[in-house]
N, C-alpha and C. Protein backbone atom coordinates (compact mmCIF):
# COMPACT_ATOMS: atom_id res chain seq x y z
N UNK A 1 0.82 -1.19 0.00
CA UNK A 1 0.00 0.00 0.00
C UNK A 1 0.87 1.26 0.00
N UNK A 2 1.63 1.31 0.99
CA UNK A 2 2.86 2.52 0.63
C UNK A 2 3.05 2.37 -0.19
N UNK A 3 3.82 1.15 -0.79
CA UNK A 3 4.69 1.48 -2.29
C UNK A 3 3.81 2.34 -3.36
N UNK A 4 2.38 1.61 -3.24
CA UNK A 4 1.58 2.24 -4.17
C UNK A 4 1.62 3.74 -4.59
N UNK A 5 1.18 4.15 -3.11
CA UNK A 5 0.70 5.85 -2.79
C UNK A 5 1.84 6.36 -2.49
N UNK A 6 3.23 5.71 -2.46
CA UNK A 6 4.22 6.92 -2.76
C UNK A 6 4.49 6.92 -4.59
N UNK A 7 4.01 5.37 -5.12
CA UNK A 7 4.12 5.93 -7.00
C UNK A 7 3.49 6.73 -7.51
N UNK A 8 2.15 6.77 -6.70
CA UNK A 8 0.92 8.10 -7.42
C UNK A 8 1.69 9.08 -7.04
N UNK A 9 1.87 9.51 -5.75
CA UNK A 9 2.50 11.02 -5.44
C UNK A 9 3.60 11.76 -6.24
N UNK A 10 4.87 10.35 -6.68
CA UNK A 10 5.52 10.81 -7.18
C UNK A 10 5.06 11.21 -9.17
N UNK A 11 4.20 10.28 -9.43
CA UNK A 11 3.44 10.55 -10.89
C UNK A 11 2.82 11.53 -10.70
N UNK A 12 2.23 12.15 -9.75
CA UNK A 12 1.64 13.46 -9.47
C UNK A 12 2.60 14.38 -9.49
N UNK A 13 3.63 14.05 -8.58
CA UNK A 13 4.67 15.51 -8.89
C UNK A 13 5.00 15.75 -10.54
N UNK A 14 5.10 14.51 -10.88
CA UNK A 14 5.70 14.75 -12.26
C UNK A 14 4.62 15.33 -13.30
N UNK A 15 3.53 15.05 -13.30
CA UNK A 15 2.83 15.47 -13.85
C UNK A 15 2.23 16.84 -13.82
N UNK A 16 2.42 17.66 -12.52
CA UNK A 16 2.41 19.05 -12.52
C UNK A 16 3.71 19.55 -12.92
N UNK A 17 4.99 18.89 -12.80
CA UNK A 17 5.73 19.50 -13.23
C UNK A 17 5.67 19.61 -14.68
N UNK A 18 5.84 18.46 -15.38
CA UNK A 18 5.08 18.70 -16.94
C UNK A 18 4.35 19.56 -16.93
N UNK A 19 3.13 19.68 -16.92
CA UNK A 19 2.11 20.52 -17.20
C UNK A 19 2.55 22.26 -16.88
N UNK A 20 3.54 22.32 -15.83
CA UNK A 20 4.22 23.67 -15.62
C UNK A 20 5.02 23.87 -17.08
N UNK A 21 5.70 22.91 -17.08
CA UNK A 21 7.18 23.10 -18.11
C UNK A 21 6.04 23.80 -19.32
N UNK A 22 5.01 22.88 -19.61
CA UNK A 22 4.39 22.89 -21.26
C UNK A 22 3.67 24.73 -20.69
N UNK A 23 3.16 24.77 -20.00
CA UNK A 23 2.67 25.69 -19.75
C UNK A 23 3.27 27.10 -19.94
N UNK A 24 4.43 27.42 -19.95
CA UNK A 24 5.36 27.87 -19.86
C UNK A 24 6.35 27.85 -21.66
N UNK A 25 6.49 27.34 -22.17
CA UNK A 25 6.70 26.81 -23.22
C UNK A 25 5.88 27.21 -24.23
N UNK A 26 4.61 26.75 -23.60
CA UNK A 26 3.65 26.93 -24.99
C UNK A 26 2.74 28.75 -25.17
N UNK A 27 3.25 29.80 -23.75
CA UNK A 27 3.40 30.78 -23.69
C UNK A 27 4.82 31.64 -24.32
N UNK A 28 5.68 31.17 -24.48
CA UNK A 28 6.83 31.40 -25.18
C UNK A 28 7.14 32.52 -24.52
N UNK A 29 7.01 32.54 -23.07
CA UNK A 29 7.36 33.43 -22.26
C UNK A 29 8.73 33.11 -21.99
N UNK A 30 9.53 34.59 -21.81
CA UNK A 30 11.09 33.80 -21.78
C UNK A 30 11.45 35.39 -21.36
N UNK A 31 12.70 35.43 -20.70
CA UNK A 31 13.28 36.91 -20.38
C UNK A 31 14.41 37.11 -21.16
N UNK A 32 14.27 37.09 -22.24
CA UNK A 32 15.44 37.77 -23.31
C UNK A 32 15.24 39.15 -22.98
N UNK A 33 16.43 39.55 -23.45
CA UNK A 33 16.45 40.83 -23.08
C UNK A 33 16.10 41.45 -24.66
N UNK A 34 15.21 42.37 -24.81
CA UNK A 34 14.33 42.71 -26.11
C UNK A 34 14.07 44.40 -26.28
N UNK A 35 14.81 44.59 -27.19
CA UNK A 35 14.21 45.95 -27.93
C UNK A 35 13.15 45.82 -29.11
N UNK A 36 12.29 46.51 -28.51
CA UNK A 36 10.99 47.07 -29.96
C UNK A 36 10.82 48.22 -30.30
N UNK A 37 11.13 47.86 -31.77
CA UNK A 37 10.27 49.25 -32.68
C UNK A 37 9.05 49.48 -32.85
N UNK A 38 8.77 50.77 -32.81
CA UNK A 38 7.19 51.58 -32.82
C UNK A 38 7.86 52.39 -34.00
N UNK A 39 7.10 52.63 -34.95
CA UNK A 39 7.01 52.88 -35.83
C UNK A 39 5.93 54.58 -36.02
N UNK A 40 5.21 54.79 -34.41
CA UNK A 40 4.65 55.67 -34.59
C UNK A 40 3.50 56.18 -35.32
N UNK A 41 2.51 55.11 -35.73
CA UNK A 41 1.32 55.42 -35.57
C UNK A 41 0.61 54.94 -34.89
N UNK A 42 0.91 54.66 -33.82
CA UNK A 42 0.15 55.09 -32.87
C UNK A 42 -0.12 56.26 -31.46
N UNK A 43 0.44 57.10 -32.68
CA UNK A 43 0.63 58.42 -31.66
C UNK A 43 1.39 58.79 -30.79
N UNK A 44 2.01 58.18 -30.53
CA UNK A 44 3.61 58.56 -29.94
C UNK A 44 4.80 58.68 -30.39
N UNK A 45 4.68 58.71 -31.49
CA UNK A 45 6.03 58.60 -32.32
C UNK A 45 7.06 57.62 -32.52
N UNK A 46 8.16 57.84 -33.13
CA UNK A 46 8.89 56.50 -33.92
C UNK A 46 9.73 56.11 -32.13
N UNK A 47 9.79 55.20 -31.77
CA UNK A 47 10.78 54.89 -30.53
C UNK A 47 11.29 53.84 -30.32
N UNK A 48 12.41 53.38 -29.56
CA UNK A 48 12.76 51.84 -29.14
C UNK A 48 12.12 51.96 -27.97
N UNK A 49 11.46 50.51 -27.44
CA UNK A 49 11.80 50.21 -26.07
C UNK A 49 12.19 49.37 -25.62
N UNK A 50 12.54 49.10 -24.59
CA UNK A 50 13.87 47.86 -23.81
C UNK A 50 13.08 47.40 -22.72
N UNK A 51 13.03 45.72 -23.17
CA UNK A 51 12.15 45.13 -21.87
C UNK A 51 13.27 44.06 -21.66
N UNK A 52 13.57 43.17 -20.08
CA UNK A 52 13.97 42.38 -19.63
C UNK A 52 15.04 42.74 -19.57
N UNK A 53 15.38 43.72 -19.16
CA UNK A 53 16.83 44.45 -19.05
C UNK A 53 17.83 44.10 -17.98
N UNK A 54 18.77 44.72 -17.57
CA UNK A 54 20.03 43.77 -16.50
C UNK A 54 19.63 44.95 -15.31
N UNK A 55 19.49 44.38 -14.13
CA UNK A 55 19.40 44.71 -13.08
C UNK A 55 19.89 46.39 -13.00
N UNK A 56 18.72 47.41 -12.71
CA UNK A 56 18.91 48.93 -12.30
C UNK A 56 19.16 49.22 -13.57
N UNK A 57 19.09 48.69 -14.64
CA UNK A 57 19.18 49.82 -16.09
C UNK A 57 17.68 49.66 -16.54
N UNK A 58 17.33 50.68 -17.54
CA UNK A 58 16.27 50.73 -18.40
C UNK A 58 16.53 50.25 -20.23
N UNK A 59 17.86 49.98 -20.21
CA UNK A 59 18.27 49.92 -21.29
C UNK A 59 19.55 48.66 -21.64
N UNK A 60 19.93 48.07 -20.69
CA UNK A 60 21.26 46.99 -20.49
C UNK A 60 20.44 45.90 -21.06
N UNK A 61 21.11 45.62 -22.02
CA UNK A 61 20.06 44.50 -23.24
C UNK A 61 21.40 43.40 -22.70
N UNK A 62 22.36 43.39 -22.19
CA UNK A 62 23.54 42.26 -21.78
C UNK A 62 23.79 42.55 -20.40
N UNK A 63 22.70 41.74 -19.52
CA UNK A 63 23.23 41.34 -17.72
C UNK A 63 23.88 40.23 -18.18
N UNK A 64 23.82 39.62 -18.98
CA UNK A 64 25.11 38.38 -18.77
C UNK A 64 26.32 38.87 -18.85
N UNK A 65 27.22 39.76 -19.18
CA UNK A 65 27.87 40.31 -19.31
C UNK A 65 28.59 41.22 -17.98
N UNK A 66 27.79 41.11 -17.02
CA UNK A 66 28.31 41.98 -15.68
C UNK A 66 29.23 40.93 -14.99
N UNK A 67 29.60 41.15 -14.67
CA UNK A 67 30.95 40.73 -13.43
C UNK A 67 32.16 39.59 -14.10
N UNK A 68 32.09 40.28 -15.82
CA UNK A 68 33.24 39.52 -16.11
C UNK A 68 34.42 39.56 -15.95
N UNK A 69 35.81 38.90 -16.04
CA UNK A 69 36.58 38.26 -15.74
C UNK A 69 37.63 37.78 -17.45
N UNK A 70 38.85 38.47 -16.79
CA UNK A 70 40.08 37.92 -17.94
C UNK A 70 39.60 36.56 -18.36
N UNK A 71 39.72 35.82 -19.57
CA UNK A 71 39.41 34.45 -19.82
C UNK A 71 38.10 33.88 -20.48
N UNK A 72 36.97 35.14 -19.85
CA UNK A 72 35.76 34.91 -19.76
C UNK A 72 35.49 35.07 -21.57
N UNK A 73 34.43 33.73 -21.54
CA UNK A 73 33.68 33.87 -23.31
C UNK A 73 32.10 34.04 -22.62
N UNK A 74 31.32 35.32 -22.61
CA UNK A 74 29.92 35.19 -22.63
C UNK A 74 29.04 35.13 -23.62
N UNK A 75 27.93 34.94 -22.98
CA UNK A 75 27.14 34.99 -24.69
C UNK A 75 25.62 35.42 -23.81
N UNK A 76 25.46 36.58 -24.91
CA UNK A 76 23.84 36.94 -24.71
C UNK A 76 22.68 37.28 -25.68
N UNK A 77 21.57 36.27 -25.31
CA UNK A 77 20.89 36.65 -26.96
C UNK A 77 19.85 37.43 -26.38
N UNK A 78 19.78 38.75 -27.59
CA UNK A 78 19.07 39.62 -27.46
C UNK A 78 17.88 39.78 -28.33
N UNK A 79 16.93 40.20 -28.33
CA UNK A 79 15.71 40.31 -29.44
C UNK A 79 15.44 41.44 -29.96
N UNK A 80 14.85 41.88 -31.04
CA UNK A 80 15.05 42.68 -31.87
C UNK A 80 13.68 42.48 -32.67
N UNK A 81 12.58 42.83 -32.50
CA UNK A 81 11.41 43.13 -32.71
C UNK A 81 10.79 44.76 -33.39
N UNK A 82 9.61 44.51 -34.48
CA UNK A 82 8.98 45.61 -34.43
C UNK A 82 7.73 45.35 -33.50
N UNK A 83 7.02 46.46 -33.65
CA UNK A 83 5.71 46.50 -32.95
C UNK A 83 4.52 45.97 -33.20
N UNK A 84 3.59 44.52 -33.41
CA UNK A 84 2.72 44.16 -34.29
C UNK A 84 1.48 44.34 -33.99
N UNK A 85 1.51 45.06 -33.18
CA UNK A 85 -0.34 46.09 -32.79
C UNK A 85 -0.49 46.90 -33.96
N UNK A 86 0.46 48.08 -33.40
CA UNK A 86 0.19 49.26 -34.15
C UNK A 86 1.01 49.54 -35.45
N UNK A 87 2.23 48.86 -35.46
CA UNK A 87 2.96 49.65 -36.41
C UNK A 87 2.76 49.00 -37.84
N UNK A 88 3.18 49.67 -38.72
CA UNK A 88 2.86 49.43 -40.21
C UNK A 88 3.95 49.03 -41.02
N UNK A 89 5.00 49.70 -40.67
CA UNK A 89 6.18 49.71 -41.24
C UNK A 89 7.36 49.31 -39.99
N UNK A 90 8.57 48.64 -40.98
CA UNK A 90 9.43 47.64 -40.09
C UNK A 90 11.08 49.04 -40.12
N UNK A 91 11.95 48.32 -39.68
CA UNK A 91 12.99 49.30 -39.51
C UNK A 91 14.48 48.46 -39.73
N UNK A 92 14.99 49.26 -40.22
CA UNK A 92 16.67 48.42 -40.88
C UNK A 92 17.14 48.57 -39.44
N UNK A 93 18.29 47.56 -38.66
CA UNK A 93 18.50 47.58 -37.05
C UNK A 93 20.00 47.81 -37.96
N UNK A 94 20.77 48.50 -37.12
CA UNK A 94 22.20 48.49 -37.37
C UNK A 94 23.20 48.07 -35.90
N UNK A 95 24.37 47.81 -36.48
CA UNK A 95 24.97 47.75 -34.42
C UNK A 95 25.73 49.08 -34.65
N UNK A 96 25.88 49.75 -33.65
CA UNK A 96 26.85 50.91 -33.71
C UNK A 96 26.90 51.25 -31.99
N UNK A 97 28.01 51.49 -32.07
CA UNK A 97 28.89 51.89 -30.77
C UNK A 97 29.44 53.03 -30.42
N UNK A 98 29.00 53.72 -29.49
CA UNK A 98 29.39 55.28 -28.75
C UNK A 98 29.62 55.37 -27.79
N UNK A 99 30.97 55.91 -27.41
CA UNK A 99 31.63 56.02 -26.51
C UNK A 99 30.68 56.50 -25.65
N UNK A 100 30.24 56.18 -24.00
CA UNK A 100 29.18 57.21 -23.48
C UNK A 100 29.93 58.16 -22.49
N UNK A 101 30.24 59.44 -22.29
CA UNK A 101 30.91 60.17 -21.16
C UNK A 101 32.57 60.16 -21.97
N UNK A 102 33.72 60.29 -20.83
CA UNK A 102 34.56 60.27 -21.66
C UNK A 102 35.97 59.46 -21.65
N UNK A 103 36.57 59.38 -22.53
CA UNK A 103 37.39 58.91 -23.48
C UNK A 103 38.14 57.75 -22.07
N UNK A 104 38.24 58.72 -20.76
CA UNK A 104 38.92 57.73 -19.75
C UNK A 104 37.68 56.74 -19.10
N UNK A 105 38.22 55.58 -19.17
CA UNK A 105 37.53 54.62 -18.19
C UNK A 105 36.86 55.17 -16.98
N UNK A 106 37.94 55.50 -16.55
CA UNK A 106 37.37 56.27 -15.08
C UNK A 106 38.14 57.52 -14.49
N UNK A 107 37.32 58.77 -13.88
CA UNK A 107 38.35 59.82 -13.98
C UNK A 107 39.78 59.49 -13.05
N UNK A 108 40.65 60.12 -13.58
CA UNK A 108 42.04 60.23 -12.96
C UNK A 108 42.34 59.04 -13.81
N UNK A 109 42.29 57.72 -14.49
CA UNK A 109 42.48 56.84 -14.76
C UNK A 109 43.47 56.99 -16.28
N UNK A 110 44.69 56.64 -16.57
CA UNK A 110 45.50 56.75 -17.90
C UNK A 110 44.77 55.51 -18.87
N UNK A 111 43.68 54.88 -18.09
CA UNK A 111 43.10 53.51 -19.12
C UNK A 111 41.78 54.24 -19.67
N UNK A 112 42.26 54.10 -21.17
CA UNK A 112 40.67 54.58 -21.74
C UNK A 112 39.87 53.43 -22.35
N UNK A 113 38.77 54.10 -22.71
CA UNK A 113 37.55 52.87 -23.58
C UNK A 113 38.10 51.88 -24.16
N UNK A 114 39.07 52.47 -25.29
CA UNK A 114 39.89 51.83 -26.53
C UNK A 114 40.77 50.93 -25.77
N UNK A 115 41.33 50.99 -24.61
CA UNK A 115 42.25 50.23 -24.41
C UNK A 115 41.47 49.11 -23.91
N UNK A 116 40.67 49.15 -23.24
CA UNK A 116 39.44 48.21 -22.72
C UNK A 116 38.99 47.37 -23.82
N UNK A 117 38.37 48.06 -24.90
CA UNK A 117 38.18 47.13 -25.58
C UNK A 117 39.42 46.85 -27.03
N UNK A 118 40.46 47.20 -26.64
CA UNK A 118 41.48 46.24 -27.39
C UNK A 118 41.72 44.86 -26.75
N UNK A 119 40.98 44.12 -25.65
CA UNK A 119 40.62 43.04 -24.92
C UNK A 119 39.90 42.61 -25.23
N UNK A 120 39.15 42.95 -25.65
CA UNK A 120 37.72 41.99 -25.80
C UNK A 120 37.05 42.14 -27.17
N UNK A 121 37.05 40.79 -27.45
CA UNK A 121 36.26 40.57 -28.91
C UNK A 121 34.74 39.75 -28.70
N UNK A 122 34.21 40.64 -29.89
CA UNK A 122 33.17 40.51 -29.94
C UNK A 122 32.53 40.00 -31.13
N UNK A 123 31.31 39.11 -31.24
CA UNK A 123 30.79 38.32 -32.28
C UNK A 123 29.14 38.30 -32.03
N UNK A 124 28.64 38.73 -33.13
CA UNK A 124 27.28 38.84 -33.25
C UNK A 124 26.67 37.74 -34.26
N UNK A 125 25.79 36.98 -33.98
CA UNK A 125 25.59 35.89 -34.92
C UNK A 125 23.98 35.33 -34.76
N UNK A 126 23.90 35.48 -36.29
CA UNK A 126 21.90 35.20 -35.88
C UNK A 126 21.94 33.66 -36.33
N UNK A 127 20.89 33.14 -36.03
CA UNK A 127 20.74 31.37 -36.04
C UNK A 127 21.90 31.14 -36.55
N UNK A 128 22.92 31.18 -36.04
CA UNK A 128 24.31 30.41 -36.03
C UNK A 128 25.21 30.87 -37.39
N UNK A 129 24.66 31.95 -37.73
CA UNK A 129 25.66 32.56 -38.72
C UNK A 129 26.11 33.91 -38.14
N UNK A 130 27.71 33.78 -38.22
CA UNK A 130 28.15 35.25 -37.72
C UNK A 130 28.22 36.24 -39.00
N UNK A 131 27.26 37.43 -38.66
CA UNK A 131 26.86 38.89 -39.17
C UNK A 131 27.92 39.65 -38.75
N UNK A 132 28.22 39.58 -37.52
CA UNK A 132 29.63 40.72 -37.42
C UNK A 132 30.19 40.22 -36.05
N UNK A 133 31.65 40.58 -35.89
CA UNK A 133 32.80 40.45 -35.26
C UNK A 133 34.18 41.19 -35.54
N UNK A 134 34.45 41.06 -34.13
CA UNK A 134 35.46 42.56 -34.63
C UNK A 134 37.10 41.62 -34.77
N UNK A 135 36.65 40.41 -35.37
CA UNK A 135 37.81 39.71 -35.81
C UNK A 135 37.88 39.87 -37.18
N UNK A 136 36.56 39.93 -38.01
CA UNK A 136 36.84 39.94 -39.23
C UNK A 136 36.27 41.56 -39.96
N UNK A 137 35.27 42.05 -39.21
CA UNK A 137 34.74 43.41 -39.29
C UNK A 137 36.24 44.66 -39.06
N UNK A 138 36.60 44.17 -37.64
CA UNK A 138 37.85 45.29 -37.03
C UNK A 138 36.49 46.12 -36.39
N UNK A 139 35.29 45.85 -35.65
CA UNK A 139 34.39 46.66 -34.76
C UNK A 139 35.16 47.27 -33.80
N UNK A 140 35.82 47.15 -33.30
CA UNK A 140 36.28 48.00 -32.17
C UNK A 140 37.47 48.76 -32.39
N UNK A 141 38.63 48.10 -33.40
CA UNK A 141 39.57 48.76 -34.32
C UNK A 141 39.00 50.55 -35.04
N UNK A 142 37.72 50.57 -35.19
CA UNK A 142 36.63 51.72 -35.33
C UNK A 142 36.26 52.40 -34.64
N UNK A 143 36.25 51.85 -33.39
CA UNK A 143 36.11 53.09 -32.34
C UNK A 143 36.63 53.72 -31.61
N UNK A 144 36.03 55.03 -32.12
CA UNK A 144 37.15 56.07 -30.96
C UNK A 144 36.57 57.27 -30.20
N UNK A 145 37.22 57.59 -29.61
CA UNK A 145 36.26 58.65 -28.68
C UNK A 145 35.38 59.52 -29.17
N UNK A 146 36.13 60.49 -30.41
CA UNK A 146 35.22 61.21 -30.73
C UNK A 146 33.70 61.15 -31.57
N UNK A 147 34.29 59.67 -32.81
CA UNK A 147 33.32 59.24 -33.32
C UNK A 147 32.44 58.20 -33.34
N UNK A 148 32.67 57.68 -32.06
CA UNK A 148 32.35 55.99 -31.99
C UNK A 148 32.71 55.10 -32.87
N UNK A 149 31.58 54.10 -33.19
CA UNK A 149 31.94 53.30 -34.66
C UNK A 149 31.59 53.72 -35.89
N UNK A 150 32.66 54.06 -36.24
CA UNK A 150 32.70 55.29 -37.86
C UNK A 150 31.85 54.32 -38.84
N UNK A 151 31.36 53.00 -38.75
CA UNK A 151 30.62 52.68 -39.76
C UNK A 151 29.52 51.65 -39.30
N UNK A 152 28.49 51.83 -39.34
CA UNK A 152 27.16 51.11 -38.77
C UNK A 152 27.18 49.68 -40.03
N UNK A 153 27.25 48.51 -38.75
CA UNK A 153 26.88 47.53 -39.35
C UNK A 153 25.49 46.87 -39.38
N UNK A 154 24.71 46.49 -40.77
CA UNK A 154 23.89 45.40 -40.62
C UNK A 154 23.60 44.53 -40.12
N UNK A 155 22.47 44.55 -39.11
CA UNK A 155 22.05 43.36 -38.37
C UNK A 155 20.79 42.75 -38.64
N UNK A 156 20.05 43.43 -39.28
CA UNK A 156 18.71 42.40 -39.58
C UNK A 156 17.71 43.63 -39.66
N UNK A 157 16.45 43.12 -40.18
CA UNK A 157 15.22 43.88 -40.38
C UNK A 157 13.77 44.03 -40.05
N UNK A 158 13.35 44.44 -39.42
CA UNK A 158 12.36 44.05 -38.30
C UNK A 158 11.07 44.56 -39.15
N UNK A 159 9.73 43.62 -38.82
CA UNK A 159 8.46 44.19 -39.72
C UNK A 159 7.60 43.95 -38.70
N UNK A 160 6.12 44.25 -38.36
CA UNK A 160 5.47 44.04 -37.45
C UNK A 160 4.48 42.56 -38.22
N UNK A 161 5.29 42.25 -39.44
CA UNK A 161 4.48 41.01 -40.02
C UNK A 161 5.63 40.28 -40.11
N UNK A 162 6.50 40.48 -39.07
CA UNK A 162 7.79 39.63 -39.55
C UNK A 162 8.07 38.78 -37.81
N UNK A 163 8.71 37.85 -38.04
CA UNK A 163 9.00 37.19 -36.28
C UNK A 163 10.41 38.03 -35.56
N UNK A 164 10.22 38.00 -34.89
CA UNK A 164 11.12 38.72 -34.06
C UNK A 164 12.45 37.92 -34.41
N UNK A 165 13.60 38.45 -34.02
CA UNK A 165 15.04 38.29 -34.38
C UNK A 165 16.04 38.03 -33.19
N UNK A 166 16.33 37.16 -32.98
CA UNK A 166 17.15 36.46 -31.70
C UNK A 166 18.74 36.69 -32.24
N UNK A 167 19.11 37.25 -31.86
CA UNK A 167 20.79 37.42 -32.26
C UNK A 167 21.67 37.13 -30.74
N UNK A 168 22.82 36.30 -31.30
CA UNK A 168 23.83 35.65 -30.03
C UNK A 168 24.74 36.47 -30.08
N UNK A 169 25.00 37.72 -28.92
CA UNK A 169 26.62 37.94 -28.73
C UNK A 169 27.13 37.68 -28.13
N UNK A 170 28.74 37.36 -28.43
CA UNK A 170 29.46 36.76 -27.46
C UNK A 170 30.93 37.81 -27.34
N UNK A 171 31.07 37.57 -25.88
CA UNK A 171 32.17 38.44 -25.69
C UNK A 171 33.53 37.33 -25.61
N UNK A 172 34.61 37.87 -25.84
CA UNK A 172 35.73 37.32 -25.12
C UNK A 172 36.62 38.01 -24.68
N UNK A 173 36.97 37.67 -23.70
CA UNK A 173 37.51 38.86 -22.79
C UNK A 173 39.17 38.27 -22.43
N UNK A 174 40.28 38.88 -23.03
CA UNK A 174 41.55 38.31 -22.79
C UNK A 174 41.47 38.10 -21.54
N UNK A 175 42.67 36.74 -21.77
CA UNK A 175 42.87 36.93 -20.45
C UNK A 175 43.97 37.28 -19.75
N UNK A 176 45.34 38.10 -21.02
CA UNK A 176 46.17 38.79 -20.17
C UNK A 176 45.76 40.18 -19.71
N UNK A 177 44.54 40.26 -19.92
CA UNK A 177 43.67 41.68 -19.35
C UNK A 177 43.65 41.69 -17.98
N UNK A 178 44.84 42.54 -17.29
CA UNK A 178 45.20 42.99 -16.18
C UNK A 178 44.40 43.73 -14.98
N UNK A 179 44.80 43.58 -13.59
CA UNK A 179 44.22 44.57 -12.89
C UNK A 179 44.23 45.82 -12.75
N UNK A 180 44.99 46.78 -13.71
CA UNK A 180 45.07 47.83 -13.63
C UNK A 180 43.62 48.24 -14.33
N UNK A 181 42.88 47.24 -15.64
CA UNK A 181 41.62 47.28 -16.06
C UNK A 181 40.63 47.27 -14.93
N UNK A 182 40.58 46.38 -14.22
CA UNK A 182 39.44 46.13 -13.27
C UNK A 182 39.83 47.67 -12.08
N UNK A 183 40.67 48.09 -11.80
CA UNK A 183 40.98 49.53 -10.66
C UNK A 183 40.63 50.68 -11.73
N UNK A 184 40.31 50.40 -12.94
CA UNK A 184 40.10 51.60 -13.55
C UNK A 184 38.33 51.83 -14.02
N UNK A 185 37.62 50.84 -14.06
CA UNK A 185 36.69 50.92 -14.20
C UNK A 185 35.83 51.31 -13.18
């Protein structure tokens, strides 16, 4: 009799757990981190917005990316959506990079942006084809304080009759990248 009514209990656990998993799944609820285009008719005008973002930003489309480490390869896929309520028209997405504030890492600091990211390479790649990397692009070889990345690359094209766009970036972060990096940030 035990043996019995501990097999139902445990076919019971399993079976809510299934029914969670599918439940969940078949909502295609998921926390990517996701920018959408509005296109602006619906009365607010043309805008991005940023949902599932990294902890205290409104806009950090890569929390995987916080508390990295010399050595470290991350990877974060981000989404890239138009708006399919209201909008009519879709939008060309580009990647481009701007220095934000200035040129030093941190004030008093002789380590700037550029030197930071002469460490770390980067690779953008949609269903498993790489679109850009600054191994074969030179993305970060491009940026510089005053102009950011002097040339906007192609990343994909968003329609509100189109499926949203999952793109993988991955960082790699040397790993003779020193502590004078981490005291300067």
């Amino acid at each position: 009799m035990k043996h019995k009514k501990l097999t139902m209990i445990v076919a019971l656990v399993l079976v809510v757990a299934l029914a969670a998993g599918l439940g969940i799944w078949a909502t295609g609820e998921t926390n990517v981190p996701t920018v959408t285009y509005y296109d602006g008719s619906d009365g607010n005008g043309a805008r991005f917005t940023f949902t599932h973002t990294g902890d205290g930003s409104d806009t950090n489309l890569f929390p995987n990316f916080s508390n990295c480490m010399p050595g470290d390869s991350l990877t974060q896929t981000i989404r890239v959506q138009a708006d399919g309520k209201n909008g009519v028209q879709g939008a060309k997405i580009y990647l481009r990079a701007e220095i934000d504030g200035d040129a030093s890492a941190k004030e008093g600091s002789a380590i700037s942006y550029n030197d930071v990211l002469d460490h770390i390479g980067m690779t953008v790649s949609k269903d498993g084809v790489v679109i850009a990397s600054n191994k074969t692009a030179k993305l970060f070889s491009q940026l510089d304080a005053a102009d950011g990345l002097k040339s906007n690359v192609f990343i994909a094209e968003v329609g509100p009759k189109t499926d949203p766009v999952d793109l993988d970036v991955t960082i790699d972060v040397d790993p003779a990248m020193g502590n004078a990096f981490q005291e300067a940030a």
